[in-house]
N, C-alpha and C. Protein backbone atom coordinates (compact mmCIF):
# COMPACT_ATOMS: atom_id res chain seq x y z
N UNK A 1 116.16 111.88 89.69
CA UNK A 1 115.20 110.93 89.15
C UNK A 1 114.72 111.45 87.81
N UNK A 2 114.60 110.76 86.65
CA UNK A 2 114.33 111.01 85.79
C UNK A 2 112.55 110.16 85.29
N UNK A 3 111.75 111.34 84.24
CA UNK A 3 110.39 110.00 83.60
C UNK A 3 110.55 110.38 82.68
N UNK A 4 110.22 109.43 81.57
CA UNK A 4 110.12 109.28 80.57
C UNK A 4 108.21 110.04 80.25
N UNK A 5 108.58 111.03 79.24
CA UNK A 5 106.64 111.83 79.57
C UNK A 5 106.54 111.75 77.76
N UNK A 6 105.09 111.29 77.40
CA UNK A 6 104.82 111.50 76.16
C UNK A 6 103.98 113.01 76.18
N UNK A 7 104.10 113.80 75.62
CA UNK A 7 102.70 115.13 76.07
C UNK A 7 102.40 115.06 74.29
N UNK A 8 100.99 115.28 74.81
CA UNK A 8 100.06 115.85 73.78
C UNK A 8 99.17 117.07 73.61
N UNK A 9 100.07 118.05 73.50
CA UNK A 9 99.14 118.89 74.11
C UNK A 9 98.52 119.47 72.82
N UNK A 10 97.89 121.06 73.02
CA UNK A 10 96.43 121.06 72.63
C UNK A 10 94.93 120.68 72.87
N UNK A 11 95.36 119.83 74.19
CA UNK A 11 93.88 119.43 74.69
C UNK A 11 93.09 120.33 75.36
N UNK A 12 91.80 119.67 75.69
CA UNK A 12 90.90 120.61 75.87
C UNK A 12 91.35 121.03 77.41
N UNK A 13 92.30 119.99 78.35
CA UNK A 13 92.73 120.54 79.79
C UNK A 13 94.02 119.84 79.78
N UNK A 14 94.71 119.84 81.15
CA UNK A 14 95.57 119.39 81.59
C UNK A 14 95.09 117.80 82.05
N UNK A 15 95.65 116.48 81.85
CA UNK A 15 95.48 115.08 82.16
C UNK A 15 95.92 114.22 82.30
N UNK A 16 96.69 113.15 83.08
CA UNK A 16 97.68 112.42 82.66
C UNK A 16 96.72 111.15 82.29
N UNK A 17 97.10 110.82 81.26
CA UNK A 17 96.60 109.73 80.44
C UNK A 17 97.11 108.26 80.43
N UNK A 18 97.80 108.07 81.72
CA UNK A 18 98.53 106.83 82.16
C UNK A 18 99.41 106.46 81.48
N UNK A 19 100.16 105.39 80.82
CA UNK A 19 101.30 104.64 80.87
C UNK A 19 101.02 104.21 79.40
N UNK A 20 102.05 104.67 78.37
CA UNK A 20 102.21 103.93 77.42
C UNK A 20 103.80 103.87 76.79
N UNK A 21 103.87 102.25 76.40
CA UNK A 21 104.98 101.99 76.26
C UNK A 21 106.35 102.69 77.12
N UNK A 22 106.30 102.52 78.26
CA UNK A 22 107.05 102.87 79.13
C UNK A 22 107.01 104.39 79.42
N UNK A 23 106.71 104.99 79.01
CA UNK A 23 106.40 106.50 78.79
C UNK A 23 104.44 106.67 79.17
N UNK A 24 104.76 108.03 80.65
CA UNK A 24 103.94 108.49 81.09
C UNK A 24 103.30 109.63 79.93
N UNK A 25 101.65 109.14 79.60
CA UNK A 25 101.18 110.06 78.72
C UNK A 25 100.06 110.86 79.31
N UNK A 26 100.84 112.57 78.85
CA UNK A 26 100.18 113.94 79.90
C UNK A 26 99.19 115.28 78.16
N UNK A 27 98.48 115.07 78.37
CA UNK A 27 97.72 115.89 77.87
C UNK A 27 98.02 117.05 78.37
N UNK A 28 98.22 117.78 77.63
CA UNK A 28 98.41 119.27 78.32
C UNK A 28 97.90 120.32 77.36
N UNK A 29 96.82 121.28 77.65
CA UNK A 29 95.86 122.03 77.54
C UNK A 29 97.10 123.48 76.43
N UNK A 30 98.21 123.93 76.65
CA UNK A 30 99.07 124.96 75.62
C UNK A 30 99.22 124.22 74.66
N UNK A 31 99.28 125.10 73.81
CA UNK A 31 99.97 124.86 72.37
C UNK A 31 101.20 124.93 72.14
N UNK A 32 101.91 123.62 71.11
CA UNK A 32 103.16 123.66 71.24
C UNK A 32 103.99 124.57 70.46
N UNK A 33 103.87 125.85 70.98
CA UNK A 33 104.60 126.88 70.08
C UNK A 33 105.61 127.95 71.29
N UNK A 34 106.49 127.94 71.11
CA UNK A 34 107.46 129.11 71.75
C UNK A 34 107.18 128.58 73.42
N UNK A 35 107.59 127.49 73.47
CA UNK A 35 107.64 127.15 74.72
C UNK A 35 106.67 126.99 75.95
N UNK A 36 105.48 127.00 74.97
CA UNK A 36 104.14 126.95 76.16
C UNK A 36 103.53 125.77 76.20
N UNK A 37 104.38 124.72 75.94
CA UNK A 37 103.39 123.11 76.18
C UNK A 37 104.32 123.11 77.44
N UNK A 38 105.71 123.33 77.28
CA UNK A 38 106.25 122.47 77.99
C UNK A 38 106.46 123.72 79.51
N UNK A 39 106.30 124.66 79.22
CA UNK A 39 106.00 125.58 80.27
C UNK A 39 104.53 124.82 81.40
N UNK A 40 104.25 125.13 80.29
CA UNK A 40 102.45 124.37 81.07
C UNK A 40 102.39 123.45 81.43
N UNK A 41 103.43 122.04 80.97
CA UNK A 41 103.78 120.72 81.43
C UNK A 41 104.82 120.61 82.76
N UNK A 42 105.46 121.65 83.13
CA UNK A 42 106.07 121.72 84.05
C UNK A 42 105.49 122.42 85.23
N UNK A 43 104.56 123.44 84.97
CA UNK A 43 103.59 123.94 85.95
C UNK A 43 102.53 122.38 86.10
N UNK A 44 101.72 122.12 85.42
CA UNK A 44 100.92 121.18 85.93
C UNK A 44 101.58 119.73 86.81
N UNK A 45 102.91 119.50 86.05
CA UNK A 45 103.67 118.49 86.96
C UNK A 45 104.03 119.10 88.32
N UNK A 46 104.52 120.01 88.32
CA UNK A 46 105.33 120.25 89.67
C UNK A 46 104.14 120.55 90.77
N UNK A 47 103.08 121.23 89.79
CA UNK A 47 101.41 120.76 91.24
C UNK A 47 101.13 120.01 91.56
N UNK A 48 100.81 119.40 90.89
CA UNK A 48 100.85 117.71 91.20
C UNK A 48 101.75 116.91 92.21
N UNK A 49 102.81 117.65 91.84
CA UNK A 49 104.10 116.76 93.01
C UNK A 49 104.11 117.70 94.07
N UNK A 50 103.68 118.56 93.92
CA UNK A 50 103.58 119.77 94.96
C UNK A 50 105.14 120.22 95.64
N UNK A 51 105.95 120.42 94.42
CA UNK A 51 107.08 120.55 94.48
C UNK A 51 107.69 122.00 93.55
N UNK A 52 108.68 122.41 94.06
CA UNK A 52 108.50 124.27 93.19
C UNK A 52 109.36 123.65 91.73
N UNK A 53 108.48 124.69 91.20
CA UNK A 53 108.67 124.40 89.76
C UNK A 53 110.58 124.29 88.94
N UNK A 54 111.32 125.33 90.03
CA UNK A 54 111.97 125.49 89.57
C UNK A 54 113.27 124.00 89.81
N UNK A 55 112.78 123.22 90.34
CA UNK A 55 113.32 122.19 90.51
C UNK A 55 113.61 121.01 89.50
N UNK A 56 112.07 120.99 88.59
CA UNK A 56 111.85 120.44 87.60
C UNK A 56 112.62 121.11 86.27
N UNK A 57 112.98 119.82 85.33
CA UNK A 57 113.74 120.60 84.01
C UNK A 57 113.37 119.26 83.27
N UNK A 58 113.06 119.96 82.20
CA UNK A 58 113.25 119.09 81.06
C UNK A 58 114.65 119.04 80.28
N UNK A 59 115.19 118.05 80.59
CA UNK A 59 116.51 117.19 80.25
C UNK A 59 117.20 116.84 78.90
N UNK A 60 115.71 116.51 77.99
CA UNK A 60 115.48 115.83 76.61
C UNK A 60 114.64 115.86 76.12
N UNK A 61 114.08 116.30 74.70
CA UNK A 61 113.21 116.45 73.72
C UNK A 61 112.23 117.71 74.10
N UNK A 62 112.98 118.63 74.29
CA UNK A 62 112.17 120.43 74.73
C UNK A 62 111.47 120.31 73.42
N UNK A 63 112.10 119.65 72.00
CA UNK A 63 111.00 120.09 70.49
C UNK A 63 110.28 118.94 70.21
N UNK A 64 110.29 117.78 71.34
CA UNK A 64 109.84 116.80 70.91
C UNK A 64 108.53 116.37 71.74
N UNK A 65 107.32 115.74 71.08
CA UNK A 65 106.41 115.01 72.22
C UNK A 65 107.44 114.27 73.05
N UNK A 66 108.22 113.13 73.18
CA UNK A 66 109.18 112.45 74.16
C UNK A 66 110.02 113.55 74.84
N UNK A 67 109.53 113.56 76.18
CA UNK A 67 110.58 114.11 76.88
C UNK A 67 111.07 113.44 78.01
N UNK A 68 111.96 114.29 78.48
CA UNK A 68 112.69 113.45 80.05
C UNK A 68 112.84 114.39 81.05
N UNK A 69 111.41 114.08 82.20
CA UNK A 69 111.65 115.26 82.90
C UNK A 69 112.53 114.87 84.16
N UNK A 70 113.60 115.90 84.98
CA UNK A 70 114.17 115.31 86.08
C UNK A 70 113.85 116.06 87.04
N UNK A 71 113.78 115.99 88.14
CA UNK A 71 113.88 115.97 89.45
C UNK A 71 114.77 115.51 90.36
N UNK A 72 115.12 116.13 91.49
CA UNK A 72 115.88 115.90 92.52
C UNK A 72 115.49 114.38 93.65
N UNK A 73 116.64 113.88 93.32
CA UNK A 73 116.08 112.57 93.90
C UNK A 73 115.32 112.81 95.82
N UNK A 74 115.50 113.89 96.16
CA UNK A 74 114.83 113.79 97.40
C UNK A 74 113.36 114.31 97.23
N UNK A 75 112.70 114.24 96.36
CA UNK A 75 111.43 114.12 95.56
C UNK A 75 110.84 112.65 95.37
N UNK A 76 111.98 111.78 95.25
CA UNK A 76 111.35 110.40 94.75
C UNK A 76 110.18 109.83 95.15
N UNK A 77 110.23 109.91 96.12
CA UNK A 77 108.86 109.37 97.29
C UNK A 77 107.98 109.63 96.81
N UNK A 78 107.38 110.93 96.75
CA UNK A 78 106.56 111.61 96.46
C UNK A 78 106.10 111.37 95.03
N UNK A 79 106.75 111.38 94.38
CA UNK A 79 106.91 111.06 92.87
C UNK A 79 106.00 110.20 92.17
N UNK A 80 107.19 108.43 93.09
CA UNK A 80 106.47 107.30 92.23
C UNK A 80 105.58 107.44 92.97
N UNK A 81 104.83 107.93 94.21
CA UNK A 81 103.42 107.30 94.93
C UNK A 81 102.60 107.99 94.17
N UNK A 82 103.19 109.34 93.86
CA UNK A 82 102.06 109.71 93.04
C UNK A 82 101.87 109.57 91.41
N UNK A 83 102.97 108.96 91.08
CA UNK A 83 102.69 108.54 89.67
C UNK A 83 101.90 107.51 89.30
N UNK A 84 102.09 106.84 90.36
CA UNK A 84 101.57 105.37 90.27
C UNK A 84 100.24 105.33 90.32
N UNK A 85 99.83 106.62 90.89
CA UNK A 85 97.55 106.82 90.87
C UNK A 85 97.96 108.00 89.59
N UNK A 86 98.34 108.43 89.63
CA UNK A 86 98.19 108.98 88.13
C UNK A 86 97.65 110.45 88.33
């Protein structure tokens, strides 16, 4: 299963900021330097899904705000129910 994630990080915490233009938007509290937004975006996602981290990968745009994170489709469940409250 793949989402489409906008991150902004630098914020003051970790947040998901709901749904824009088809892309889930996640505030995330690291700075985007040497791999610590998206480090920190993959720890705060995979708590959330309460799923081990090492499952999760970012797929597409590691240098970009747009990324594509995937997961193992026997996650799905879990996923959209919880994407969908945010």
């Amino acid at each position: 299963m793949r989402i489409s994630v906008k991150v902004l990080p630098g914020a003051g915490g970790n947040k998901i900021n709901g749904y824009k233009n088809g892309e889930l938007v996640v505030k995330i509290n690291a700075q985007p330097e040497k791999g610590k937004a998206n480090k920190e975006l993959i720890k705060y996602r995979s708590g959330l899904y309460g799923i081990p981290k090492g499952v999760m990968e970012i797929v597409s745009g590691s240098a970009s705000r747009h990324k594509i994170l995937e997961f193992p489709d026997e996650y799905r469940k879990n996923i959209e129910r919880l994407s969908a409250i945010g």
